[in-house]
PDB file of N, CA and C in Angstrom:
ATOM      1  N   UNK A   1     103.624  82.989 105.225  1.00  0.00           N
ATOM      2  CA  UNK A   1     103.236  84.093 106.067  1.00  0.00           C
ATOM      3  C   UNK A   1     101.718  84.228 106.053  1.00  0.00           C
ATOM      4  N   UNK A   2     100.710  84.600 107.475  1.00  0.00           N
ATOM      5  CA  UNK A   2      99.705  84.457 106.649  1.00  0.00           C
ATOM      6  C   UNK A   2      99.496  85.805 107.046  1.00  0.00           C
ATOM      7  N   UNK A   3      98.292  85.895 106.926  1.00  0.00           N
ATOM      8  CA  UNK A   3      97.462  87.489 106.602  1.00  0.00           C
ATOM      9  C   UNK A   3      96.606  87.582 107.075  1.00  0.00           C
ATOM     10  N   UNK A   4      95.452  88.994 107.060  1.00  0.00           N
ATOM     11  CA  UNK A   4      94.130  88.930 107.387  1.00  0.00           C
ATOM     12  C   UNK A   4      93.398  89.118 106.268  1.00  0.00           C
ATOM     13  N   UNK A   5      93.759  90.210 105.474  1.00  0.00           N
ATOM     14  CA  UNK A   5      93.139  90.663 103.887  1.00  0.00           C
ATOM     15  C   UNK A   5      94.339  90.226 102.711  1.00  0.00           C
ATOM     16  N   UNK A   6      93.568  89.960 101.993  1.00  0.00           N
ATOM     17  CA  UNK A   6      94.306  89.808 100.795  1.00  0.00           C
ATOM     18  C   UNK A   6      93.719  90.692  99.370  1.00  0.00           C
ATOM     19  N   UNK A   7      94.826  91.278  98.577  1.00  0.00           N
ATOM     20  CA  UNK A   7      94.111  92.241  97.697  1.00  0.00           C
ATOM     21  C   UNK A   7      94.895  91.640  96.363  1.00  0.00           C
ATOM     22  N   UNK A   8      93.959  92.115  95.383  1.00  0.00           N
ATOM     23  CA  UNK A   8      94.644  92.088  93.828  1.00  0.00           C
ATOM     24  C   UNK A   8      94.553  93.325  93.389  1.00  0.00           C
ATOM     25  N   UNK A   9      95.644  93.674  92.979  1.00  0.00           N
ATOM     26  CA  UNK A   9      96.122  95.078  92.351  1.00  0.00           C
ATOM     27  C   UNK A   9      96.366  95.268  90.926  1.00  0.00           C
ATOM     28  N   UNK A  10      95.665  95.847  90.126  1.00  0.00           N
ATOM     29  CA  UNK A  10      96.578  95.400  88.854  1.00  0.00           C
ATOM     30  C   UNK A  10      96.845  97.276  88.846  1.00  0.00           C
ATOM     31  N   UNK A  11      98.060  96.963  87.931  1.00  0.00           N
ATOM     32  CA  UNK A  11      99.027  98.095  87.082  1.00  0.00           C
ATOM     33  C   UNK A  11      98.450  98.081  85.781  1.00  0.00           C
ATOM     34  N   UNK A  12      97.885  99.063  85.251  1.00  0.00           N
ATOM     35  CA  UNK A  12      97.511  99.052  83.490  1.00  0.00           C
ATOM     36  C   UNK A  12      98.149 100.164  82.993  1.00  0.00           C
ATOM     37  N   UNK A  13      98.181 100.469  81.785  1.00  0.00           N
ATOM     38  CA  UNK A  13      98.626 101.480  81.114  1.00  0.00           C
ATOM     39  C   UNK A  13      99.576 101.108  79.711  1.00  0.00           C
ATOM     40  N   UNK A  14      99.893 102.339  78.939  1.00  0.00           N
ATOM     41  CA  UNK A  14     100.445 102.029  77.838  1.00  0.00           C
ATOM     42  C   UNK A  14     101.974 101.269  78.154  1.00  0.00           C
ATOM     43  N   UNK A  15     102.567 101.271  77.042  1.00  0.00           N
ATOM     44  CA  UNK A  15     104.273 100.343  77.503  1.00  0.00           C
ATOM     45  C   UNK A  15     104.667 101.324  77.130  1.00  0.00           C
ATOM     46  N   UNK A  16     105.909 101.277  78.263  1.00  0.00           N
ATOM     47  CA  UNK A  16     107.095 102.206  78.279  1.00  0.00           C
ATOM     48  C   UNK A  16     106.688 103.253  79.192  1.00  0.00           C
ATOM     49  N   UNK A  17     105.896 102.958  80.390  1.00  0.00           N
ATOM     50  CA  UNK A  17     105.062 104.104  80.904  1.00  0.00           C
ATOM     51  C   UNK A  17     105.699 104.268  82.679  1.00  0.00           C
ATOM     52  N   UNK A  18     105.883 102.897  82.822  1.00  0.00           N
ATOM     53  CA  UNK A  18     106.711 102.611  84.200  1.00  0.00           C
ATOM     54  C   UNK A  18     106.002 101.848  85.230  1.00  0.00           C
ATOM     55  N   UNK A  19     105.054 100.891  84.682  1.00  0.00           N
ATOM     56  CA  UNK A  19     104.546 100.112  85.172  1.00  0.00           C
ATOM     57  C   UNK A  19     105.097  99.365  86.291  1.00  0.00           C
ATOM     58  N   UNK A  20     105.972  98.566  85.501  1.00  0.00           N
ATOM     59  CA  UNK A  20     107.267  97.589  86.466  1.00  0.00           C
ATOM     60  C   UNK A  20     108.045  98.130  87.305  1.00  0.00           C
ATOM     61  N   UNK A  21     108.535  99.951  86.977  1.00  0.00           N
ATOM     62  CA  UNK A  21     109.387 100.479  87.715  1.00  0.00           C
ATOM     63  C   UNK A  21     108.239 100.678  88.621  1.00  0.00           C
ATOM     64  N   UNK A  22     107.231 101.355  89.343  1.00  0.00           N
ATOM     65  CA  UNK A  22     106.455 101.463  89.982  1.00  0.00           C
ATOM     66  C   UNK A  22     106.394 100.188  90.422  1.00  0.00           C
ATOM     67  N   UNK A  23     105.899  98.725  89.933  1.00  0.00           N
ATOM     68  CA  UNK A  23     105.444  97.865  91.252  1.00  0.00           C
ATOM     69  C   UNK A  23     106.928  97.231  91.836  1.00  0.00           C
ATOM     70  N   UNK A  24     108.190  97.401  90.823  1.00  0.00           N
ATOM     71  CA  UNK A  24     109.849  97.353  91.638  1.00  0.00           C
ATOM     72  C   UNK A  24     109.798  97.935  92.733  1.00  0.00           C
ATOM     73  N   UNK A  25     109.256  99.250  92.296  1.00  0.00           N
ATOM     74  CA  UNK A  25     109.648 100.435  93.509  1.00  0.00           C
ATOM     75  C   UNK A  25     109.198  99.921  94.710  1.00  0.00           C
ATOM     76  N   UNK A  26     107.715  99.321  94.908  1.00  0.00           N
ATOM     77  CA  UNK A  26     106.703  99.382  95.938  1.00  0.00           C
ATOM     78  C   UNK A  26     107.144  98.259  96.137  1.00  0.00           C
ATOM     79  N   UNK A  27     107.632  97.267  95.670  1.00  0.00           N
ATOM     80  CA  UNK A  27     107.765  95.655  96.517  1.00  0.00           C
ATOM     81  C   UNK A  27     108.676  94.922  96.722  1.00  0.00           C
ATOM     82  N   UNK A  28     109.714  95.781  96.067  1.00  0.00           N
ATOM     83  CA  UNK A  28     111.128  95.292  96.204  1.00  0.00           C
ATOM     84  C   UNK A  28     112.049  96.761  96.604  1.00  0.00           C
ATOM     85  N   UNK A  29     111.699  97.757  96.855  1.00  0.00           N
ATOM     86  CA  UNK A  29     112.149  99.401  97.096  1.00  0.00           C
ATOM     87  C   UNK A  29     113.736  99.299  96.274  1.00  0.00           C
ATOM     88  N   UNK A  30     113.210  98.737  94.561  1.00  0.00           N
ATOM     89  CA  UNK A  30     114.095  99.235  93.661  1.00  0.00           C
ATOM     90  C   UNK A  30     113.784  99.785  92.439  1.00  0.00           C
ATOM     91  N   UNK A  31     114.704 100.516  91.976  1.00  0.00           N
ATOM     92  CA  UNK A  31     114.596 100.815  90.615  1.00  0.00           C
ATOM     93  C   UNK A  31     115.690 100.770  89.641  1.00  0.00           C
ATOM     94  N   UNK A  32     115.207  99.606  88.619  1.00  0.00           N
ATOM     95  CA  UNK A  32     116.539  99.720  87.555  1.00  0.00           C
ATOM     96  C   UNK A  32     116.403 100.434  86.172  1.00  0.00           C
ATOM     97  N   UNK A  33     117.640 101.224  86.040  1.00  0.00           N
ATOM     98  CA  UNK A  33     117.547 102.260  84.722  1.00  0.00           C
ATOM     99  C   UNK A  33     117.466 101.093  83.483  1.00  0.00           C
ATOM    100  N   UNK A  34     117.829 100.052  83.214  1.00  0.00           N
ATOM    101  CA  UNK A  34     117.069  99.296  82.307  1.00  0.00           C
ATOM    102  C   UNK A  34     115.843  99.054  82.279  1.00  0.00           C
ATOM    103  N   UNK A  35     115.697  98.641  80.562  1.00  0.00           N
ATOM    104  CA  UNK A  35     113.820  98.441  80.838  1.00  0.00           C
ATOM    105  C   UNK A  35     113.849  97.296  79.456  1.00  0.00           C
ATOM    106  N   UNK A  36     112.927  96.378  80.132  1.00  0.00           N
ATOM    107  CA  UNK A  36     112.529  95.096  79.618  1.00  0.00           C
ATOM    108  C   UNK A  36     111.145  94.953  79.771  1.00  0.00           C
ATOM    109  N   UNK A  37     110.719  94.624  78.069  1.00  0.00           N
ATOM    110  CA  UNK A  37     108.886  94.836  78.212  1.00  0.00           C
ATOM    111  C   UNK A  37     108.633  93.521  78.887  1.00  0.00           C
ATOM    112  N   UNK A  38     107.587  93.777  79.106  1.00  0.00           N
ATOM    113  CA  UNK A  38     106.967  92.784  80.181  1.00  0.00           C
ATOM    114  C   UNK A  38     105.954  92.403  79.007  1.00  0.00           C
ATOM    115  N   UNK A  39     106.088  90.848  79.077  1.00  0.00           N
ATOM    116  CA  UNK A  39     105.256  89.721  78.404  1.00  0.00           C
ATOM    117  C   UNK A  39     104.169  89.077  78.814  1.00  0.00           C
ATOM    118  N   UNK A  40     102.490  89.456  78.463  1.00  0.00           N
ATOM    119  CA  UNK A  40     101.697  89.072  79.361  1.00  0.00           C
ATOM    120  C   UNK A  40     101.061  90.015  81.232  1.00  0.00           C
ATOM    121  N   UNK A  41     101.985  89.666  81.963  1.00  0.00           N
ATOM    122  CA  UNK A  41     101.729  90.276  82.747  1.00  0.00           C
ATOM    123  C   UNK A  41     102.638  89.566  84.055  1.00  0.00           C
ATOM    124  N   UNK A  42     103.540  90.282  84.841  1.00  0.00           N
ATOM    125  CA  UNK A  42     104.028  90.240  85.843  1.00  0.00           C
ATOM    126  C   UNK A  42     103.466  89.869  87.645  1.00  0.00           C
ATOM    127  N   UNK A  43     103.870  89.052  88.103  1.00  0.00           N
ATOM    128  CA  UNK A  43     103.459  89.065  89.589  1.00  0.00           C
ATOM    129  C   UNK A  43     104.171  89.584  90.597  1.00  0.00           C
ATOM    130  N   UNK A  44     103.632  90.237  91.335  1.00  0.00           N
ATOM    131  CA  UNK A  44     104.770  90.210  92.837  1.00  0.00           C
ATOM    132  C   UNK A  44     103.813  90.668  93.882  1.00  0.00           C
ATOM    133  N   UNK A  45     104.260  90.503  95.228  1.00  0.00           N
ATOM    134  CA  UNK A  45     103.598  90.271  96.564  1.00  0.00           C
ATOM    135  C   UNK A  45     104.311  91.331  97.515  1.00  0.00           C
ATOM    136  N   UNK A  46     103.421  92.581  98.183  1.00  0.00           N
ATOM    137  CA  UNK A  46     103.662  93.254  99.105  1.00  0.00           C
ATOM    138  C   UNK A  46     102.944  92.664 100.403  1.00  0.00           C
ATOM    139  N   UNK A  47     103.675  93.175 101.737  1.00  0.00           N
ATOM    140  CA  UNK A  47     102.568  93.019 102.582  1.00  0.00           C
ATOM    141  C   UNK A  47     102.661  94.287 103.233  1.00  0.00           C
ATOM    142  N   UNK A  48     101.471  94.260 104.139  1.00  0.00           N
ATOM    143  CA  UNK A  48     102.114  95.712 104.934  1.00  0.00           C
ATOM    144  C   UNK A  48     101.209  95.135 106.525  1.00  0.00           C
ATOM    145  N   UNK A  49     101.602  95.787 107.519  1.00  0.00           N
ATOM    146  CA  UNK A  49     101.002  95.489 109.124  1.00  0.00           C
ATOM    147  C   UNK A  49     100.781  96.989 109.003  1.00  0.00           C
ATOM    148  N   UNK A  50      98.983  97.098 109.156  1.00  0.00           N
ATOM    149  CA  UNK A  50      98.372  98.047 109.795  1.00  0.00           C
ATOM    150  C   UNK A  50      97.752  97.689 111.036  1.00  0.00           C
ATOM    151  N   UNK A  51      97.663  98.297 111.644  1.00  0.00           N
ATOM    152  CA  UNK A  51      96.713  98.296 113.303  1.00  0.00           C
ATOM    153  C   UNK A  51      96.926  96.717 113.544  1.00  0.00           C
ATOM    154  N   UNK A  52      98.069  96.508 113.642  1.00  0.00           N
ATOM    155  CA  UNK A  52      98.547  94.371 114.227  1.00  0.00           C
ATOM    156  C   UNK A  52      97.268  93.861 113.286  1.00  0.00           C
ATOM    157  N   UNK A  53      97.317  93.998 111.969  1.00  0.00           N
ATOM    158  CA  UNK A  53      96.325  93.513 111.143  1.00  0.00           C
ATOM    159  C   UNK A  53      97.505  93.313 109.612  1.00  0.00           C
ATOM    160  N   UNK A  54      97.711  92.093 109.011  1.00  0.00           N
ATOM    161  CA  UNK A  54      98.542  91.918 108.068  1.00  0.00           C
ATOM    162  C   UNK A  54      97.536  92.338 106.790  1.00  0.00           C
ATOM    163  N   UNK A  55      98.313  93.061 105.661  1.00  0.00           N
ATOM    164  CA  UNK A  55      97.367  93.058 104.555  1.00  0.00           C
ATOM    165  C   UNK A  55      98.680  92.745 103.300  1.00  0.00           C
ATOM    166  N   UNK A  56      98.277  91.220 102.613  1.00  0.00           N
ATOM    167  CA  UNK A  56      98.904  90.927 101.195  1.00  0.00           C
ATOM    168  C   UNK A  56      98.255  91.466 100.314  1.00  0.00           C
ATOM    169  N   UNK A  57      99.105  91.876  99.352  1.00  0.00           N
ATOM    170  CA  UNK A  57      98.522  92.599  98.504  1.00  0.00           C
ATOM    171  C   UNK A  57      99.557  91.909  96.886  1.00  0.00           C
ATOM    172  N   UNK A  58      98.362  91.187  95.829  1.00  0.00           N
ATOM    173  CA  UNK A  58      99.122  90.430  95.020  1.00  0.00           C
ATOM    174  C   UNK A  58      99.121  92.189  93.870  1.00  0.00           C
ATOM    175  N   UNK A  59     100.031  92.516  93.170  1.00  0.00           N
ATOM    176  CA  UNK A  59     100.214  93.297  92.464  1.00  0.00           C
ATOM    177  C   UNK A  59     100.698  92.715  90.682  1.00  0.00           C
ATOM    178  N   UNK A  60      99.578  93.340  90.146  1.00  0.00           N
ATOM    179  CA  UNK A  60      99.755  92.161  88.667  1.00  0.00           C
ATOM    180  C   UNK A  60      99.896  93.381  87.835  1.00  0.00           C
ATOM    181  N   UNK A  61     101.414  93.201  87.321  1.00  0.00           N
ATOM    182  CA  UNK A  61     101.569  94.376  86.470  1.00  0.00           C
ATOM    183  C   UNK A  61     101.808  93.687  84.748  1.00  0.00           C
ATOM    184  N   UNK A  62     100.912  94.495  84.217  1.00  0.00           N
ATOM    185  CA  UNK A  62     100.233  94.211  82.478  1.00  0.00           C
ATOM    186  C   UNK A  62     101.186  94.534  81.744  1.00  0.00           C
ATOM    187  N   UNK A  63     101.529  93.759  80.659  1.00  0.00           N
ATOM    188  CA  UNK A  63     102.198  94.293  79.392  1.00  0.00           C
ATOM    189  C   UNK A  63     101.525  95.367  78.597  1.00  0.00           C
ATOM    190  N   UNK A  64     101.776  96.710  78.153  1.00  0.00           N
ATOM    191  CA  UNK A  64     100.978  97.693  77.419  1.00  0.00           C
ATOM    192  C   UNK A  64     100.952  97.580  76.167  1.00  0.00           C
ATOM    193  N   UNK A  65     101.398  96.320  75.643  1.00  0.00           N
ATOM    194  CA  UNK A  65     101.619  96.203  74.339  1.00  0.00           C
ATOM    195  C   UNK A  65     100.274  95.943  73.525  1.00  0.00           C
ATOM    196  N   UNK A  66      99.870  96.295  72.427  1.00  0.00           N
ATOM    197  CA  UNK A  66      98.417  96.355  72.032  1.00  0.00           C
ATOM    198  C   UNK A  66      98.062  94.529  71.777  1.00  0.00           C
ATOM    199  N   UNK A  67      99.420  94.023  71.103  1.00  0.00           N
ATOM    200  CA  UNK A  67      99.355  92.510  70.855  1.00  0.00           C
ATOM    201  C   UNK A  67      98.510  92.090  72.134  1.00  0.00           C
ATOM    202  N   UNK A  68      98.623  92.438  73.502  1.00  0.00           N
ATOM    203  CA  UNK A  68      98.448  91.638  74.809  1.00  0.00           C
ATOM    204  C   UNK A  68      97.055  91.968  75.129  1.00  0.00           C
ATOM    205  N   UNK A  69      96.265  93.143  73.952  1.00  0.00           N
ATOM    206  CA  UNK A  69      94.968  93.785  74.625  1.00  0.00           C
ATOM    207  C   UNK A  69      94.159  92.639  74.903  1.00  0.00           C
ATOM    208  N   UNK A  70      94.201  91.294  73.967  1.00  0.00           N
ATOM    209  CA  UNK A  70      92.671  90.593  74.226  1.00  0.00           C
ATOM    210  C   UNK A  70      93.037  89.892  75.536  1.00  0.00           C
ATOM    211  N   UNK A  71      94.448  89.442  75.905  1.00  0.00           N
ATOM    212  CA  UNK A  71      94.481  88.584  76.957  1.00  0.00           C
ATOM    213  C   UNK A  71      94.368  89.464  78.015  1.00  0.00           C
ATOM    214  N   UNK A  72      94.966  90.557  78.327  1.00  0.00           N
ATOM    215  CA  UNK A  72      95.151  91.317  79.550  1.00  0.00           C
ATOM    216  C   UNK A  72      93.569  91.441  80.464  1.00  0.00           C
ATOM    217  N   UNK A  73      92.591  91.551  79.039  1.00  0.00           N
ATOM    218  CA  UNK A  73      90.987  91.572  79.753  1.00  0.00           C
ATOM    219  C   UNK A  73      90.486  90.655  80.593  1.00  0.00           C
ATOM    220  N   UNK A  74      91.209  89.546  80.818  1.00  0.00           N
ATOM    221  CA  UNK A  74      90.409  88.543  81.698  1.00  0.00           C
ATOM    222  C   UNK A  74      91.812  88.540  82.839  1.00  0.00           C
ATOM    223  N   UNK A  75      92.504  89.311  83.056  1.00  0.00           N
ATOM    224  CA  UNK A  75      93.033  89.981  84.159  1.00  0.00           C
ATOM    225  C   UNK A  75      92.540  90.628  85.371  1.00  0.00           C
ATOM    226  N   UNK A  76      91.525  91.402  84.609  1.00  0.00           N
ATOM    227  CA  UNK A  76      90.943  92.294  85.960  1.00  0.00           C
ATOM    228  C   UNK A  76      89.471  91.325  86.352  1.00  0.00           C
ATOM    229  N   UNK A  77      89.697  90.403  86.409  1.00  0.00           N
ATOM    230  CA  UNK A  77      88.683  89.383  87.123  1.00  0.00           C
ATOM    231  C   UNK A  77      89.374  89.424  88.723  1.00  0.00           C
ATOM    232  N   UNK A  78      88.390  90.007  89.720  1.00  0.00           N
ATOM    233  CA  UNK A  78      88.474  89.793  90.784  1.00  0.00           C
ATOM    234  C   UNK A  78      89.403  90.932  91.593  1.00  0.00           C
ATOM    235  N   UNK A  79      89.557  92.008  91.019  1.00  0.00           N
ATOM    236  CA  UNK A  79      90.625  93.141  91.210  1.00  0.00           C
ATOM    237  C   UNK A  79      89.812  93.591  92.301  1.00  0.00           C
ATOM    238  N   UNK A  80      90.446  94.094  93.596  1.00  0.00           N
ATOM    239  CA  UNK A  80      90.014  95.151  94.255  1.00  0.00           C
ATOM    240  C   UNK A  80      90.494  96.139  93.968  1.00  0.00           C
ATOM    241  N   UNK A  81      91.824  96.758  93.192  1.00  0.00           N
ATOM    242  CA  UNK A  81      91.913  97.875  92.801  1.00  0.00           C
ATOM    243  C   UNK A  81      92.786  97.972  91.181  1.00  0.00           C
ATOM    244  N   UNK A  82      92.471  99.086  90.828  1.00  0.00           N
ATOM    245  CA  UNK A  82      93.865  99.663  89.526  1.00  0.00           C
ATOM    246  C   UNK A  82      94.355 100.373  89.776  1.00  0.00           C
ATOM    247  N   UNK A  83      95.815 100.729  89.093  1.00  0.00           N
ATOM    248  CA  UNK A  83      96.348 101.810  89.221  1.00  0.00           C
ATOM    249  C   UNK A  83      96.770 101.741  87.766  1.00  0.00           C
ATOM    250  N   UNK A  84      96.417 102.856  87.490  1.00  0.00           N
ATOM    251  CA  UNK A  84      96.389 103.610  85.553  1.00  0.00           C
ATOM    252  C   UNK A  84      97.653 104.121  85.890  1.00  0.00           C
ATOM    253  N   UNK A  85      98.880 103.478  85.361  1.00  0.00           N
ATOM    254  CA  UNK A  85     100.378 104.576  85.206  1.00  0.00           C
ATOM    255  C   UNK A  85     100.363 105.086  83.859  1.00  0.00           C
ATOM    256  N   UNK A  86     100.825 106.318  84.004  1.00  0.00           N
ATOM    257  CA  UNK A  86     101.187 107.225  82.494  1.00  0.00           C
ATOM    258  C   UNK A  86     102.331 107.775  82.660  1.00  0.00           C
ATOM    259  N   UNK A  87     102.719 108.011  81.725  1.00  0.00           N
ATOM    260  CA  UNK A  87     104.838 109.096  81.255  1.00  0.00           C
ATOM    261  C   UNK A  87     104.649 110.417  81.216  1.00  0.00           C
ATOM    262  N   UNK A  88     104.467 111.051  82.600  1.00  0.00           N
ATOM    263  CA  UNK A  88     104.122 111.901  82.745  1.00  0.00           C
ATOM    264  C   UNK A  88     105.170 113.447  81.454  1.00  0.00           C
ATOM    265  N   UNK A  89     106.325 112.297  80.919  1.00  0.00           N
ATOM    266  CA  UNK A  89     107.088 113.294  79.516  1.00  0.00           C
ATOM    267  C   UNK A  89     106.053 113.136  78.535  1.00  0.00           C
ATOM    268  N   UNK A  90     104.890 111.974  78.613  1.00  0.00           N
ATOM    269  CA  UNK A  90     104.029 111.879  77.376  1.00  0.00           C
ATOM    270  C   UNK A  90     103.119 111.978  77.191  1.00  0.00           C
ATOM    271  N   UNK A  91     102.470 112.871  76.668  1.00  0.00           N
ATOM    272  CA  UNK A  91     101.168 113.415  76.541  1.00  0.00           C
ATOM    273  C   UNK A  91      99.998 112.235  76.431  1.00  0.00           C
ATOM    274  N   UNK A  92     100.468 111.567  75.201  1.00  0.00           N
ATOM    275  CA  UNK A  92      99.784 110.508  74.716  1.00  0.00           C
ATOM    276  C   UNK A  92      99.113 109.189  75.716  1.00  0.00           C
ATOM    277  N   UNK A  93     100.276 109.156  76.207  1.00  0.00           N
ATOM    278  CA  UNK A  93     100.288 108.115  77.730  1.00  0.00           C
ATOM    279  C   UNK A  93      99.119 108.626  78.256  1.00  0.00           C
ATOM    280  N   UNK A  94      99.273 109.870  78.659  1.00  0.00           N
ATOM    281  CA  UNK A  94      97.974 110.409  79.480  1.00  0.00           C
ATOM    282  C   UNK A  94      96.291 110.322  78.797  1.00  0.00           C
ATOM    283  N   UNK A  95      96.249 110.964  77.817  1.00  0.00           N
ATOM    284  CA  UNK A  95      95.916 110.882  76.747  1.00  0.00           C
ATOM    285  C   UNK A  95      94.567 109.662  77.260  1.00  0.00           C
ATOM    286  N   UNK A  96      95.521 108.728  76.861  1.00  0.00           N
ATOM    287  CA  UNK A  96      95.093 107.269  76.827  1.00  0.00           C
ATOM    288  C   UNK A  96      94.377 106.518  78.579  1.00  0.00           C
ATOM    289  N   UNK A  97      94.789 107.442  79.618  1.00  0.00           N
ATOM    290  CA  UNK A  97      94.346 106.681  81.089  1.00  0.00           C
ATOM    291  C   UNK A  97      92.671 106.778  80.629  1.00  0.00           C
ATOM    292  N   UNK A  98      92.004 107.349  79.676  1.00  0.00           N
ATOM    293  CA  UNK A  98      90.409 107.031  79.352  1.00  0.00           C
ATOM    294  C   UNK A  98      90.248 105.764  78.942  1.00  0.00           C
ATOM    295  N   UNK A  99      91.517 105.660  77.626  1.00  0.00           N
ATOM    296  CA  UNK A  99      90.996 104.038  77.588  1.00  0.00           C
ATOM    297  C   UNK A  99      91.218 102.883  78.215  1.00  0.00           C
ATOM    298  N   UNK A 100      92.153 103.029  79.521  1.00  0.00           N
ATOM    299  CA  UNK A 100      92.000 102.477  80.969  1.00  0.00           C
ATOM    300  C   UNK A 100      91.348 102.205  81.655  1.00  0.00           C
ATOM    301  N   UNK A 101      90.883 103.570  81.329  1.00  0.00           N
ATOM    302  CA  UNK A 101      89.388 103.054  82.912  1.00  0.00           C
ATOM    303  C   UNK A 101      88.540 103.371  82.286  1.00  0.00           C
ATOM    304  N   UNK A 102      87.972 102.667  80.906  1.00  0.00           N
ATOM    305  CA  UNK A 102      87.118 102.084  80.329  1.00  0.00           C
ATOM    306  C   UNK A 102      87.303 100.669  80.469  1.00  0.00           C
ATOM    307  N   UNK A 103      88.866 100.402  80.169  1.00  0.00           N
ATOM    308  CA  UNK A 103      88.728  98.901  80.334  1.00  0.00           C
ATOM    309  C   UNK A 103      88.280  98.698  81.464  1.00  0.00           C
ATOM    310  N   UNK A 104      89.064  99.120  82.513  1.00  0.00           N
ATOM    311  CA  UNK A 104      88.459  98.772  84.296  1.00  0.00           C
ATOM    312  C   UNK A 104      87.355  98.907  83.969  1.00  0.00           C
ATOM    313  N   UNK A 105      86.431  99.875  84.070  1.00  0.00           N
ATOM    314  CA  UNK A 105      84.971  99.852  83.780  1.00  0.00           C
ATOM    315  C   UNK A 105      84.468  98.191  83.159  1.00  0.00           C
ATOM    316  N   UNK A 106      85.130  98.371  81.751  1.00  0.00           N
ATOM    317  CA  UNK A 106      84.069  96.669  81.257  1.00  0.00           C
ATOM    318  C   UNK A 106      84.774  95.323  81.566  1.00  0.00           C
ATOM    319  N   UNK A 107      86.103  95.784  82.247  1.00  0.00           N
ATOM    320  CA  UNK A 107      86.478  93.700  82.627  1.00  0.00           C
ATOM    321  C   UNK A 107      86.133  93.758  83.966  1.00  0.00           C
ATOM    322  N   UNK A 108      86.517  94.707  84.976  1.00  0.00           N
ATOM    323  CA  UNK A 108      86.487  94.447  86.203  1.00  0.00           C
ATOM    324  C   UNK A 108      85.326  94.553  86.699  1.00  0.00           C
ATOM    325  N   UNK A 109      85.876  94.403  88.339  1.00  0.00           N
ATOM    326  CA  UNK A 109      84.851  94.307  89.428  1.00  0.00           C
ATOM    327  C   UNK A 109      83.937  95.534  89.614  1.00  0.00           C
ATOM    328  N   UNK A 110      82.791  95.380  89.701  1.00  0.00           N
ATOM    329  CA  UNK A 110      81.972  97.191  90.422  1.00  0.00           C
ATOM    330  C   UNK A 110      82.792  97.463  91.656  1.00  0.00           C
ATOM    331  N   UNK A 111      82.820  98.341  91.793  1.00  0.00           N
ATOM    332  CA  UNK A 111      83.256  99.363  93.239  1.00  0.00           C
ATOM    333  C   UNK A 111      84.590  99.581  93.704  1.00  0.00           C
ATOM    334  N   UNK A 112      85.619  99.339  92.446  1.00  0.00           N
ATOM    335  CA  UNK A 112      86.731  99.050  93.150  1.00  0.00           C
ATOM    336  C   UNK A 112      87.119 100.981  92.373  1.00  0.00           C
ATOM    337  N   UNK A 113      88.269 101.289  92.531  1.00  0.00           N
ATOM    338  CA  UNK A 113      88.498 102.725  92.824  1.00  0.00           C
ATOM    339  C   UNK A 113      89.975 102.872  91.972  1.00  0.00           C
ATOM    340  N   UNK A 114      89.949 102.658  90.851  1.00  0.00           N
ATOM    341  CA  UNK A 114      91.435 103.702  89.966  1.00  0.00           C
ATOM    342  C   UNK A 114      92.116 104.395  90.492  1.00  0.00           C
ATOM    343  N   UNK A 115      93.332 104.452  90.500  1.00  0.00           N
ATOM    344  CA  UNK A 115      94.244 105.386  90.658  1.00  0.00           C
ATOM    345  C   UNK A 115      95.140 105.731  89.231  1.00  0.00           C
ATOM    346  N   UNK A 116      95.261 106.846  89.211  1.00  0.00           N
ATOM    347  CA  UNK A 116      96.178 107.431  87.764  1.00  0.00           C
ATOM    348  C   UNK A 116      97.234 107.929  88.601  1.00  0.00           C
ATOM    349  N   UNK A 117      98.891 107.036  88.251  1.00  0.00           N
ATOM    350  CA  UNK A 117      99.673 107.439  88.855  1.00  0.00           C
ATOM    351  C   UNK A 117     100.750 107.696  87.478  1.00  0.00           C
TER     352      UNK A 117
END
């Protein structure tokens, strides 16, 4: 299929936060009540047609596991955006979207724009 824009998205945040259920939701419009940590980091591909203009959008969702902190950093090479998920039952989760978008801040790209979902 081709496209006009192409984007990289990453998902960050602690584990157990709903990372995967969030990029399920958005690229496959599912959600399963099981949960399986994610190893490394996950791929999957949305597209969407705005104004007869195609936009892919690669969505790279992170393992939150602390083991994965040193690799996950050379992840946000080339990101046009993040999205910081937190458990909105967990304080802590939240807590923690600072040390998120600190990381965004020191791996990634300048100018790209966080979201805390």
């Amino acid at each position: 299929m081709s496209y006009d824009y192409l984007f990289k998205i990453i998902f960050v945040g602690d584990t157990c936060v709903g990372k995967t259920a969030l990029a399920e939701r958005i690229t496959k419009n599912e959600f399963h009540e099981s949960y399986n940590a994610t190893i490394g980091v996950d791929f999957s591909t949305v597209s969407l047609d705005i104004d007869d203009q195609t936009i892919k959008t690669h969505i790279w969702d992170t393992a939150g596991q602390k083991c994965f902190a040193s690799i996950i950093s050379t992840y946000y090479r080339g990101i046009a955006g993040a999205v910081i998920v937190f458990d909105v039952s967990s304080r802590n989760s939240f807590r923690k979207c600072s040390f998120w978008l600190n990381q965004i801040k020191q791996n990634g790209t300048i100018g790209h724009l966080p979201v805390i979902a």
